[in-house]
C-alpha atoms as a PDB file:
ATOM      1  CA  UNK A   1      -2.984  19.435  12.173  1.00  0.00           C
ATOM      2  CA  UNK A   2      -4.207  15.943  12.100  1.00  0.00           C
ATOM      3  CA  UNK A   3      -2.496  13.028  12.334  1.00  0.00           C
ATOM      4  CA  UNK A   4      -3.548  10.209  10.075  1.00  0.00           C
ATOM      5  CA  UNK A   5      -1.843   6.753  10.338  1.00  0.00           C
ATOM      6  CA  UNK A   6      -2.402   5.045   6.818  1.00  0.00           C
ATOM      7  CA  UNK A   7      -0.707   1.440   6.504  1.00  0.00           C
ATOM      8  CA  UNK A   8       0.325   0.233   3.561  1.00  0.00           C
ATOM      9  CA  UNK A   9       1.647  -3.018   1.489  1.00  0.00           C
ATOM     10  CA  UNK A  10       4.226  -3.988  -0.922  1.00  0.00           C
ATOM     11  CA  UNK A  11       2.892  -7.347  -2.005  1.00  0.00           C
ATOM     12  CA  UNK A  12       5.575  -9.154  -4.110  1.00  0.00           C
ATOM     13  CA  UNK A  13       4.710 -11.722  -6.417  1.00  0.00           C
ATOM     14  CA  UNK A  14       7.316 -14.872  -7.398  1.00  0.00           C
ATOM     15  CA  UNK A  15       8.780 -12.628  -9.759  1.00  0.00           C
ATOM     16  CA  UNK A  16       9.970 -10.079  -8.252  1.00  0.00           C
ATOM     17  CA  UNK A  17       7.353  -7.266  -9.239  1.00  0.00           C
ATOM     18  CA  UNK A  18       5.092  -5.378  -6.508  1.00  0.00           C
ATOM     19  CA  UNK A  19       1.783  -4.594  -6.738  1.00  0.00           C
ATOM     20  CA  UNK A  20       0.116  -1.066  -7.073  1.00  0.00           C
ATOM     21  CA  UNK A  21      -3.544   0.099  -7.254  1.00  0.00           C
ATOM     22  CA  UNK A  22      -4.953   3.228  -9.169  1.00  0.00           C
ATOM     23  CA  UNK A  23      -6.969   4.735  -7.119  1.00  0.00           C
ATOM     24  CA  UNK A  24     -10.945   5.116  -8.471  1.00  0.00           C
ATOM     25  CA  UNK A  25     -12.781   8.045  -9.688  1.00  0.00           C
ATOM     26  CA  UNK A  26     -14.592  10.021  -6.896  1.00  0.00           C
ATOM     27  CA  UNK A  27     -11.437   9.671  -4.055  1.00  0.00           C
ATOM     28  CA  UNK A  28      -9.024  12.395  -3.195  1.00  0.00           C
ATOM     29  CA  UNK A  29      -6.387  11.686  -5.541  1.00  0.00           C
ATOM     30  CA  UNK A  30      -8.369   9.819  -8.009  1.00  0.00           C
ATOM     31  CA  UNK A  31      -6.362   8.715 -11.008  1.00  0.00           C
ATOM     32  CA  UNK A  32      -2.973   8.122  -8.656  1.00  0.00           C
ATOM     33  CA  UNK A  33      -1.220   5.009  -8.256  1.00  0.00           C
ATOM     34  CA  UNK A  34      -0.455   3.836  -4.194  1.00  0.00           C
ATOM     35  CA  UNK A  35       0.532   0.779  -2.572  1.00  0.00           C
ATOM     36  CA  UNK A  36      -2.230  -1.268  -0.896  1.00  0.00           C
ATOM     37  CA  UNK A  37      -3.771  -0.342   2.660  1.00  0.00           C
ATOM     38  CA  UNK A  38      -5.637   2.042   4.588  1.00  0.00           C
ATOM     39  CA  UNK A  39      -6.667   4.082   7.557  1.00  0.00           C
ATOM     40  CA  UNK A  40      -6.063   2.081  10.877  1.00  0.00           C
ATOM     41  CA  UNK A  41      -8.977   2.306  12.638  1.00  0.00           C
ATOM     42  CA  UNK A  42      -9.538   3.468  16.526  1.00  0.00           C
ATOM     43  CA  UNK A  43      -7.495   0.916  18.422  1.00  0.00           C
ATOM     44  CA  UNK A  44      -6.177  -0.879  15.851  1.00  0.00           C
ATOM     45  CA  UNK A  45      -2.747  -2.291  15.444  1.00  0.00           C
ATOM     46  CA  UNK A  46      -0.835  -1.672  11.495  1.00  0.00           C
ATOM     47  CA  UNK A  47      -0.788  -5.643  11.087  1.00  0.00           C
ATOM     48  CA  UNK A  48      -4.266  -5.990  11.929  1.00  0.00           C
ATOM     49  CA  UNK A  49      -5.643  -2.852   9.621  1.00  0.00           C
ATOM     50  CA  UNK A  50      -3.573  -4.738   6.555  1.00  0.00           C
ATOM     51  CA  UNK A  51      -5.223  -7.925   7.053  1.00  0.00           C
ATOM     52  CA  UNK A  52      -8.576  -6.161   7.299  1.00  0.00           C
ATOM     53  CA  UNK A  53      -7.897  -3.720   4.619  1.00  0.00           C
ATOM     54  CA  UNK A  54      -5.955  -6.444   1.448  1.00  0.00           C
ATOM     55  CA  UNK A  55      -8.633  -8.308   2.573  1.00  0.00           C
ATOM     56  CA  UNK A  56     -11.685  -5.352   1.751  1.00  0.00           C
ATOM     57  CA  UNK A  57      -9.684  -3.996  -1.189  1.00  0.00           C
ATOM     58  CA  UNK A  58      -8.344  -7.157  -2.402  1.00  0.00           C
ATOM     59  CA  UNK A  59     -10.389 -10.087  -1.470  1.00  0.00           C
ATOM     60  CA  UNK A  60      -7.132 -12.052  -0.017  1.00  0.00           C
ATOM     61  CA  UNK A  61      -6.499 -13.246   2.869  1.00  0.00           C
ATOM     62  CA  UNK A  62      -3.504 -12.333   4.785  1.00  0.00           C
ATOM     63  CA  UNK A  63      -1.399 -13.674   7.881  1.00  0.00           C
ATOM     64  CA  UNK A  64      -0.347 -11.673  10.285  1.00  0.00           C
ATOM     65  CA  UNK A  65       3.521 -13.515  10.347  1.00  0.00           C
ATOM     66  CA  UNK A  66       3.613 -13.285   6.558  1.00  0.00           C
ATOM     67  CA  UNK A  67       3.946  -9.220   7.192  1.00  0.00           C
ATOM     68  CA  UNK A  68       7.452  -7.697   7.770  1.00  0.00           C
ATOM     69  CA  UNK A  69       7.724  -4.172   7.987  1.00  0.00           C
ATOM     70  CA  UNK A  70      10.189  -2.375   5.775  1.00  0.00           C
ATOM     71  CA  UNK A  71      10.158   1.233   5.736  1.00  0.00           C
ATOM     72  CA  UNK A  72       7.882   4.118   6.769  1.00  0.00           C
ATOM     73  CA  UNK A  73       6.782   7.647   4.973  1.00  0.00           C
ATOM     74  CA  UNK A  74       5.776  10.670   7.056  1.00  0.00           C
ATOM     75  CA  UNK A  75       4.045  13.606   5.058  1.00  0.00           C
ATOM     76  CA  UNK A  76       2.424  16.430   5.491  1.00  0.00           C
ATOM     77  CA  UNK A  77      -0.416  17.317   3.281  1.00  0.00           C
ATOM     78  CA  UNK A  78      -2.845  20.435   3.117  1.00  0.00           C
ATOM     79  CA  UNK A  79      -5.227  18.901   5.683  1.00  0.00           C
ATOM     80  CA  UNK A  80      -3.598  16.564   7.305  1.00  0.00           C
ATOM     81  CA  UNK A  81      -0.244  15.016   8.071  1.00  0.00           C
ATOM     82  CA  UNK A  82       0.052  11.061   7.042  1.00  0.00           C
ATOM     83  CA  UNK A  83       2.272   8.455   9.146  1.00  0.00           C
ATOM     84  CA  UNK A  84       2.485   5.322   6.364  1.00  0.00           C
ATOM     85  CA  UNK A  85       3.690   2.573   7.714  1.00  0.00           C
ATOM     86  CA  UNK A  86       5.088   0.213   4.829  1.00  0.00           C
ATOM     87  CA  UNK A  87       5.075  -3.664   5.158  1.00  0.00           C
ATOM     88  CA  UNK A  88       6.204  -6.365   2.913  1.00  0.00           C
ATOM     89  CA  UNK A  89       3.701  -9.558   2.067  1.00  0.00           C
ATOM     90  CA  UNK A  90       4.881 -12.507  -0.220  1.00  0.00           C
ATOM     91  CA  UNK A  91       2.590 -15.033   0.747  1.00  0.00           C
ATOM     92  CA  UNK A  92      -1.638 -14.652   0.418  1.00  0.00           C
ATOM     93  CA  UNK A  93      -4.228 -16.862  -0.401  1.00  0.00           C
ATOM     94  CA  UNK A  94      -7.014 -15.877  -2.349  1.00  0.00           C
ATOM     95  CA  UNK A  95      -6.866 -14.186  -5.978  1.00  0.00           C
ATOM     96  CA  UNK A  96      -5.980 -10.914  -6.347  1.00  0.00           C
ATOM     97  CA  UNK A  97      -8.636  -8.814  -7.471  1.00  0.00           C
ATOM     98  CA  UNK A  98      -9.179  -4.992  -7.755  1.00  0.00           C
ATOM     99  CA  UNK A  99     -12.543  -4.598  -5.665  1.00  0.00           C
ATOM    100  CA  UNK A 100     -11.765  -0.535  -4.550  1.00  0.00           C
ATOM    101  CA  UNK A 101      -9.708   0.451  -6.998  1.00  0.00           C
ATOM    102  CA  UNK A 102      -9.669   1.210 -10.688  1.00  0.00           C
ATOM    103  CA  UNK A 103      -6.997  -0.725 -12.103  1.00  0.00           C
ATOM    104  CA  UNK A 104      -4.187  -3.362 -10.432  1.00  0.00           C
ATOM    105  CA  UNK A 105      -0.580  -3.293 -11.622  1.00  0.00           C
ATOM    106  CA  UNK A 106       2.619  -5.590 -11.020  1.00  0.00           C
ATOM    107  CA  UNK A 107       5.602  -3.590 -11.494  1.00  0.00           C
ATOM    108  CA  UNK A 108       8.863  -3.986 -11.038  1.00  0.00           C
ATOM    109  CA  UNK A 109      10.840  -2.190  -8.325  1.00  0.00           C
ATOM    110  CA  UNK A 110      12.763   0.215 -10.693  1.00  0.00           C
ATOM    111  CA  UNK A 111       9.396   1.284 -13.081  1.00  0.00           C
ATOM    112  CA  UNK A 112       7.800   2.331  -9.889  1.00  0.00           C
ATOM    113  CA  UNK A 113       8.706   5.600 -10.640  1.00  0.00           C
ATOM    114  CA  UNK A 114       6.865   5.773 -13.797  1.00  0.00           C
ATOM    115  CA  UNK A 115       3.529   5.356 -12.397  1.00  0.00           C
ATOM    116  CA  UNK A 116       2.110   8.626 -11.001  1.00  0.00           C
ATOM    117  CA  UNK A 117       1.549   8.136  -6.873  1.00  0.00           C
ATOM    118  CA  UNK A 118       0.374  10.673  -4.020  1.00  0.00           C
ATOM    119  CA  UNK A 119       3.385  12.598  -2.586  1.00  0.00           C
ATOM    120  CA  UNK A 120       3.499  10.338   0.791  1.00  0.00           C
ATOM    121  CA  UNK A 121       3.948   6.852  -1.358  1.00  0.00           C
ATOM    122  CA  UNK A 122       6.506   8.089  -3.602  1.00  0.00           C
ATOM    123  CA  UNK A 123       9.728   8.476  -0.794  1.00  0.00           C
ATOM    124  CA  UNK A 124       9.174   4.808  -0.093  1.00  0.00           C
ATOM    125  CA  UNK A 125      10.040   3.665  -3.814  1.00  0.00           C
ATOM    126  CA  UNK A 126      14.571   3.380  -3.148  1.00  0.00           C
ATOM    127  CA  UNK A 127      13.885   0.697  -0.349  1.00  0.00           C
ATOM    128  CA  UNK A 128      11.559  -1.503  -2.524  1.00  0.00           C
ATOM    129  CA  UNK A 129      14.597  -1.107  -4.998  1.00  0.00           C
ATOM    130  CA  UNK A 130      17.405  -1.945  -2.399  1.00  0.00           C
ATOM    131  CA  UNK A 131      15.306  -4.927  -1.289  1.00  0.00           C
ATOM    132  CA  UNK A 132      14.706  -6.421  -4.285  1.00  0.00           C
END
């Protein structure tokens, strides 16, 4: 089975509240919410596919100390078995803006759960609540 290393992002505004992104029409899993992030590509570090990938999906720009990992999920799926990497961002510049995806939410911590997300994002949910 292959292994697919997928990084993703908590970004967490002043208030509190994290940021999630429905994915778009057309895209395995269309309709589901997920943190922020993507495939690492050949080579790549996890910090470095973040940057590129808030930056693509996005359109901020992210620094490289301003990333702390948290957590991690590891899943397997039909096809495929994901390693997710989760990090933490509360510092940007740029505005937020939903170029990939269909919609953009900030949610707090605990009403994570109500928002419908692929199997692999869903365990990392209790250690966005512990942190915040």
């Amino acid at each position: 089975m292959k292994l697919l290393l997928v990084v993703a992002c908590a970004l967490i505004d002043a208030d509190g509240r994290v940021l999630i992104a429905q994915r778009p029409e057309g895209k395995g899993m269309a309709g589901l919410w997920e943190f922020p992030g993507g495939k690492a590509e050949a080579g790549e570090r996890p910090e470095e596919t973040l940057i590129r990938e808030l930056d693509e999906e996005l359109g901020i720009t992210v620094k490289e100390d301003c990333l702390a990992p948290l957590t991690f999920a590891s899943h397997p799926y039909d096809d495929f078995h994901i390693l997710m990497p989760l990090y933490v961002c509360r510092r940007w510049e740029g505005t937020i803006t939903a170029r990939e995806h269909k919609a953009l939410a900030w949610v707090r911590p605990n009403k994570l759960r109500d928002y419908p997300m692929p199997a692999a994002d869903a365990p990392l949910i209790p250690h966005l609540i512990g942190l915040l």
